[in-house]
Protein backbone atom coordinates (compact mmCIF):
# COMPACT_ATOMS: atom_id res chain seq x y z
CA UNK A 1 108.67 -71.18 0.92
CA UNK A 2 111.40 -68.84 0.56
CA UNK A 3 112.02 -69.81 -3.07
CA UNK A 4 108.54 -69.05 -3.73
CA UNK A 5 108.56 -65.36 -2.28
CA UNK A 6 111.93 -64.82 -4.16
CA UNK A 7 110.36 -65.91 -7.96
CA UNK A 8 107.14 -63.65 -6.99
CA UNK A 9 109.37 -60.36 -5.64
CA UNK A 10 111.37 -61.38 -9.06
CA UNK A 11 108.21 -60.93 -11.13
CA UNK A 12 107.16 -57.98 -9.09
CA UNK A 13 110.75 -56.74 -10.46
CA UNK A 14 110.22 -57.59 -14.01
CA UNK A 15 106.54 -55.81 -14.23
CA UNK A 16 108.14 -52.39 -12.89
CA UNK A 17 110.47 -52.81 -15.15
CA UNK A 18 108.06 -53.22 -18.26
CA UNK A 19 106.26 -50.48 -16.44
CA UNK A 20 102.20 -50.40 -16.59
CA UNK A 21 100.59 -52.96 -19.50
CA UNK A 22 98.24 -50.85 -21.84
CA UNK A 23 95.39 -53.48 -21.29
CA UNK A 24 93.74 -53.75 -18.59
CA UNK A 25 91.06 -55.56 -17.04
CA UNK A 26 87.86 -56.75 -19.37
CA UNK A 27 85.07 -54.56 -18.22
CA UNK A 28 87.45 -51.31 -16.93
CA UNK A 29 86.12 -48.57 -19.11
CA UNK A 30 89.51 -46.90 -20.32
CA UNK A 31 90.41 -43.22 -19.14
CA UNK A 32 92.10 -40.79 -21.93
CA UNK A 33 95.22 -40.88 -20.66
CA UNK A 34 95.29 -45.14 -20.56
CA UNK A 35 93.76 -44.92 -24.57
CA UNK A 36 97.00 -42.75 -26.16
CA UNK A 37 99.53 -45.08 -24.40
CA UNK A 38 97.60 -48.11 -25.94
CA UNK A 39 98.23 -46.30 -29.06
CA UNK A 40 101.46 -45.43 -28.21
CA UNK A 41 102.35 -48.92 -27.65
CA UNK A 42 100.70 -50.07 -30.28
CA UNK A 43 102.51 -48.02 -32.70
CA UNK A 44 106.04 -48.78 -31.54
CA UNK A 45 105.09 -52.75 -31.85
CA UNK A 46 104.60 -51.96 -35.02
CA UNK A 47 107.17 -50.49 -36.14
CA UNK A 48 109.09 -52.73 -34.30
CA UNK A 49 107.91 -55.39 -36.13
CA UNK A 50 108.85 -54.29 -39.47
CA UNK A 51 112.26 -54.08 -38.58
């Protein structure tokens, strides 16, 4: 039980670390804000994959 709790807190850990995912939920209509980090991200991937 304990090892359980510790690989969820430990993926609780890693998803504030990637910080907030630019997709969310089907069905969620998207606010401005959540649209030009989607870009955002988008972009960077991007050029991150040409590298």
């Amino acid at each position: 039980m304990e090892l359980l709790l510790w690989i969820e807190s430990v993926k609780v850990i890693s998803r504030i670390k990637e910080g907030p995912t630019p997709k969310p939920p089907r069905g969620r209509h998207l606010t401005k804000a959540e649209k030009k980090r989607a870009a955002k991200a988008a972009v960077k991937s991007k050029k991150n994959a040409k590298k």
